[in-house]
N, C-alpha and C. Protein backbone atom coordinates (compact mmCIF):
# COMPACT_ATOMS: atom_id res chain seq x y z
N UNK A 1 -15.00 -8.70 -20.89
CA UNK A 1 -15.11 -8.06 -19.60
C UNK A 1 -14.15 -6.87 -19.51
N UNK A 2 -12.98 -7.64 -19.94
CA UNK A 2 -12.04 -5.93 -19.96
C UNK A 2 -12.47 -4.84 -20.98
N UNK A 3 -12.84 -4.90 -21.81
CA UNK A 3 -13.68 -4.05 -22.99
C UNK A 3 -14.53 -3.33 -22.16
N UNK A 4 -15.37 -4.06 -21.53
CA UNK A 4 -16.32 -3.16 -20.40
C UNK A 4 -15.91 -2.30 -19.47
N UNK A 5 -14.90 -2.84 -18.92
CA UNK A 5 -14.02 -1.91 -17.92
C UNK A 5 -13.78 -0.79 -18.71
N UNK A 6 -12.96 -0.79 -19.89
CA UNK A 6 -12.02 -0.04 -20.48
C UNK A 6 -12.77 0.95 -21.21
N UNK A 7 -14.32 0.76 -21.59
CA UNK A 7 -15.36 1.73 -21.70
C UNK A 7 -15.90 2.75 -20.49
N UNK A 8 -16.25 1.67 -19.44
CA UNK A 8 -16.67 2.82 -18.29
C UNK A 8 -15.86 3.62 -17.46
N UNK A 9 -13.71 3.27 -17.57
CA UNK A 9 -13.55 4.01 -17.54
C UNK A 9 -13.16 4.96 -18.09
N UNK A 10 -13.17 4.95 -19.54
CA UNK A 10 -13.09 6.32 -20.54
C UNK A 10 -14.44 6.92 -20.15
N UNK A 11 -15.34 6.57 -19.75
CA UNK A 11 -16.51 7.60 -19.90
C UNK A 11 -16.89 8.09 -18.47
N UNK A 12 -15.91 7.44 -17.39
CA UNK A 12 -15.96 8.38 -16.56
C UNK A 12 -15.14 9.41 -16.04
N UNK A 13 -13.95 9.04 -17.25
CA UNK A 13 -12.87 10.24 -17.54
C UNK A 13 -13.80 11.07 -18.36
N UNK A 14 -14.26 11.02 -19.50
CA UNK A 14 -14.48 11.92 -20.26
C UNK A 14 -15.62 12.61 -19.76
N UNK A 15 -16.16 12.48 -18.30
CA UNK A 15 -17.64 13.50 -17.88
C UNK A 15 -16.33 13.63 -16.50
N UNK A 16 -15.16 13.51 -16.24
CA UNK A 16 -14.46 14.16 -15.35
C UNK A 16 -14.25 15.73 -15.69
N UNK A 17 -13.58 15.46 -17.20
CA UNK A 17 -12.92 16.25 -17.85
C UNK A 17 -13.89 17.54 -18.70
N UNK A 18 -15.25 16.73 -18.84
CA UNK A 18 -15.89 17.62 -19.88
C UNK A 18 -16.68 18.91 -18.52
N UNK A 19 -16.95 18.11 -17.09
CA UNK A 19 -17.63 19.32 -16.44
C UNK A 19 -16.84 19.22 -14.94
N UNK A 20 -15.76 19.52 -14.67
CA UNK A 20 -15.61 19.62 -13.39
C UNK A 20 -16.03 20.52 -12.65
N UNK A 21 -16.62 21.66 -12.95
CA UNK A 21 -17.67 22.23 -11.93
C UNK A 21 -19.23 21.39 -11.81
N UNK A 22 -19.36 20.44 -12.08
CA UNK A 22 -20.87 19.66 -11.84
C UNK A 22 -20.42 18.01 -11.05
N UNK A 23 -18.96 18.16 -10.15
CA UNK A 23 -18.75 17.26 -9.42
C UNK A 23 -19.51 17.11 -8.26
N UNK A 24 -20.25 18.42 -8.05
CA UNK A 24 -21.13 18.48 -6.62
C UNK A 24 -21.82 17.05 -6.37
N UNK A 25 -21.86 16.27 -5.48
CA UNK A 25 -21.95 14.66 -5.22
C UNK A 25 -21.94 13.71 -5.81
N UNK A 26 -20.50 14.17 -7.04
CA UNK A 26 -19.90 12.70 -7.77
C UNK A 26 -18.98 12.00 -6.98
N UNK A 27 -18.79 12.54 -5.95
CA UNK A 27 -17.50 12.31 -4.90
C UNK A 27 -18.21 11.15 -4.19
N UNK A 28 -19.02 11.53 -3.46
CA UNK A 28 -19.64 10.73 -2.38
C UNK A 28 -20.61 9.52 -2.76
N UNK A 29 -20.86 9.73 -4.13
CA UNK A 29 -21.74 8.42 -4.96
C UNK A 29 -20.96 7.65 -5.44
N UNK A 30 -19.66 8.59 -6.15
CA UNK A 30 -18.90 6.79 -6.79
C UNK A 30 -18.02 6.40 -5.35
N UNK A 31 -17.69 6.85 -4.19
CA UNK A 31 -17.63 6.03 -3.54
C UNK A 31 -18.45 5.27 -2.58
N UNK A 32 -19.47 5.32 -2.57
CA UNK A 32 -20.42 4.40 -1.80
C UNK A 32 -20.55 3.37 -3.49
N UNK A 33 -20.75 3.80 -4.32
CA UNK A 33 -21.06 3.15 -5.84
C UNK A 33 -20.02 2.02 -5.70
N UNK A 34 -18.82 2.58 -6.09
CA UNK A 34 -17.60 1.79 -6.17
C UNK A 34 -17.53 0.49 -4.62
N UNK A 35 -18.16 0.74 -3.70
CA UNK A 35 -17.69 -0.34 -2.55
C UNK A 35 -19.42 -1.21 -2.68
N UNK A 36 -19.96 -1.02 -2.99
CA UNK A 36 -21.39 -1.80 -3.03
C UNK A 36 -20.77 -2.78 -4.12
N UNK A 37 -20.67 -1.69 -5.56
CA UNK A 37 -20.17 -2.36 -7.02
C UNK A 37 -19.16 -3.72 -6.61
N UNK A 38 -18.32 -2.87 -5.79
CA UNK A 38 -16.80 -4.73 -5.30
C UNK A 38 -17.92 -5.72 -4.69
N UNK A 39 -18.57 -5.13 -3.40
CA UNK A 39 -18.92 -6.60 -2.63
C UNK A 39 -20.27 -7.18 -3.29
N UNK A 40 -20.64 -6.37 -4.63
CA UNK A 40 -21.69 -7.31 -5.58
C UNK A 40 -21.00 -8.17 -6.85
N UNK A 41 -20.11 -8.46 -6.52
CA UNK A 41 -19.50 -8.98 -7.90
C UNK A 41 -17.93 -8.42 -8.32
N UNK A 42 -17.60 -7.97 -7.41
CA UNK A 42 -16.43 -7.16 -7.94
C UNK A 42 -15.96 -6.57 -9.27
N UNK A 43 -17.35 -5.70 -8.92
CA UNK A 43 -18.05 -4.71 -10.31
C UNK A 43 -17.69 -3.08 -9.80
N UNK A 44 -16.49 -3.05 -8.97
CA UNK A 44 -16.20 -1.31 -8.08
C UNK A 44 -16.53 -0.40 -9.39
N UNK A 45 -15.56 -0.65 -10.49
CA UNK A 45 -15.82 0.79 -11.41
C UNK A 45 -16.91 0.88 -11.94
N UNK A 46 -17.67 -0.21 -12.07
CA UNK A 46 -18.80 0.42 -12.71
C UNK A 46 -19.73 0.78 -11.40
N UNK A 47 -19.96 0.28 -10.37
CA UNK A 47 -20.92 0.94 -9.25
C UNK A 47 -19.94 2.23 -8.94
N UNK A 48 -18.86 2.25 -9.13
CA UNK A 48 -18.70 4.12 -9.06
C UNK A 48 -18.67 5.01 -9.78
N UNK A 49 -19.42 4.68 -11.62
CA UNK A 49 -19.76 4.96 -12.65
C UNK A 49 -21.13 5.27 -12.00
N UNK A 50 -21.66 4.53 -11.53
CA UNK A 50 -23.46 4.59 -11.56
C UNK A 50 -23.28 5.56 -10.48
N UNK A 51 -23.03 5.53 -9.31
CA UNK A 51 -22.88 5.99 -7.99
C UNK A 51 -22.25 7.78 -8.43
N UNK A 52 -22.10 7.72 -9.17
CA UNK A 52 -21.46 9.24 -9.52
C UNK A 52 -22.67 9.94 -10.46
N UNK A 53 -23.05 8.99 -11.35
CA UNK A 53 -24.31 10.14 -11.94
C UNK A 53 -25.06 9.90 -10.93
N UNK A 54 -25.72 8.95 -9.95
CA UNK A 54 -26.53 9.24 -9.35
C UNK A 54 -26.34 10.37 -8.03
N UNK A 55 -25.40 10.50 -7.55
CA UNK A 55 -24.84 11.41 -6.66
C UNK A 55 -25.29 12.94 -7.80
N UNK A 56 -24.61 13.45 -8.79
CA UNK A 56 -25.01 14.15 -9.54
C UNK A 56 -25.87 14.32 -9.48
N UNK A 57 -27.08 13.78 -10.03
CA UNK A 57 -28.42 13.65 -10.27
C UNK A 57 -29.25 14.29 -9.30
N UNK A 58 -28.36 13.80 -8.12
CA UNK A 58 -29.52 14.08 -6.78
C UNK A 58 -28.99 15.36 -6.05
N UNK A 59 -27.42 15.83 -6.30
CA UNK A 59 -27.52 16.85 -5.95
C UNK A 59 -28.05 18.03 -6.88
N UNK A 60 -28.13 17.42 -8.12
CA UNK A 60 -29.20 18.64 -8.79
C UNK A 60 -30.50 18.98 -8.50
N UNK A 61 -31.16 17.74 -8.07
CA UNK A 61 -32.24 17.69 -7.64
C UNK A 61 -32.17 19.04 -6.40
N UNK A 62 -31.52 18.63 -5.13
CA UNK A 62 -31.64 19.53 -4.39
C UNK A 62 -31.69 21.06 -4.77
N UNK A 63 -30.52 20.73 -5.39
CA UNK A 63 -30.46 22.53 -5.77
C UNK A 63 -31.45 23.20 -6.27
N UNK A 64 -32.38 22.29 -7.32
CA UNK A 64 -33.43 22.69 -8.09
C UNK A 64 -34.44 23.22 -6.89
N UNK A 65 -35.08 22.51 -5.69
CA UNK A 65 -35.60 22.27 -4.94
C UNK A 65 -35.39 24.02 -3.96
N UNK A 66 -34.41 23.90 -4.01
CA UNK A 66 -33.78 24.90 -3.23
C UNK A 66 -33.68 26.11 -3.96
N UNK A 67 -33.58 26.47 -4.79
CA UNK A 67 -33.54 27.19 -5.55
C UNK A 67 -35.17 27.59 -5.69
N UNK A 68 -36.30 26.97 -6.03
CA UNK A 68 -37.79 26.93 -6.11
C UNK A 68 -37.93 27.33 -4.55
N UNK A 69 -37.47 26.72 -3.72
CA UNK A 69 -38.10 27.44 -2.07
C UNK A 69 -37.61 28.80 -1.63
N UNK A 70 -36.32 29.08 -2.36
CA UNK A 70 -36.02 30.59 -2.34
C UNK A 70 -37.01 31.37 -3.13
N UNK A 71 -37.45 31.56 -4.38
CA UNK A 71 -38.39 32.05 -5.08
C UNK A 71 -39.56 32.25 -4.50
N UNK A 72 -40.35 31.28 -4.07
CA UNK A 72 -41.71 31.44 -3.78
C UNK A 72 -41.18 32.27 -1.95
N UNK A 73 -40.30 32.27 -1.63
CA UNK A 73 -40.06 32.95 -0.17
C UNK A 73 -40.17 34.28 -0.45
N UNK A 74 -39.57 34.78 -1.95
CA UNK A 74 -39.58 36.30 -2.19
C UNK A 74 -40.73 36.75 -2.73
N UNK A 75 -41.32 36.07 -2.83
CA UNK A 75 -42.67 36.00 -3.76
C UNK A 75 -43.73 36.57 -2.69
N UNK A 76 -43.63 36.03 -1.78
CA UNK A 76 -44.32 36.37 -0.43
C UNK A 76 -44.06 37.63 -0.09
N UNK A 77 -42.74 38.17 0.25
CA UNK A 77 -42.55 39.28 0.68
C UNK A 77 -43.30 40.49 -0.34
């Protein structure tokens, strides 16, 4: 179990360290991640492992999104 710990948190140091400009909603996922993760098992670091790429994930999503509704707006003009 500590082996597990001691993996997820090197690897959520090492995607701290490798992109800190792509924190845009790693903040707000590993902490909703991290407090679900405790009251399921008192599993915090790894639900704020998961909760951080998924925060990631989804604010890329937006941007992508957003980024595509600007385009087709100029497209029009």
């Amino acid at each position: 179990m500590k082996s597990a710990l001691l993996a997820a948190t090197i690897a959520i140091a090492a995607v701290a360290v490798a992109s800190p400009a792509n924190a845009k909603g790693c903040i707000k996922g590993a902490i909703v991640g991290g407090v679900a993760g405790h009251y399921a098992g008192h599993h915090g670091v790894l639900g704020a492992a998961a909760g951080c790429l998924y925060g990631r994930h989804h604010a890329k999503e937006q941007q992508r999104q957003q980024t595509q509704g600007q385009g087709t707006q100029q497209n029009k003009l």
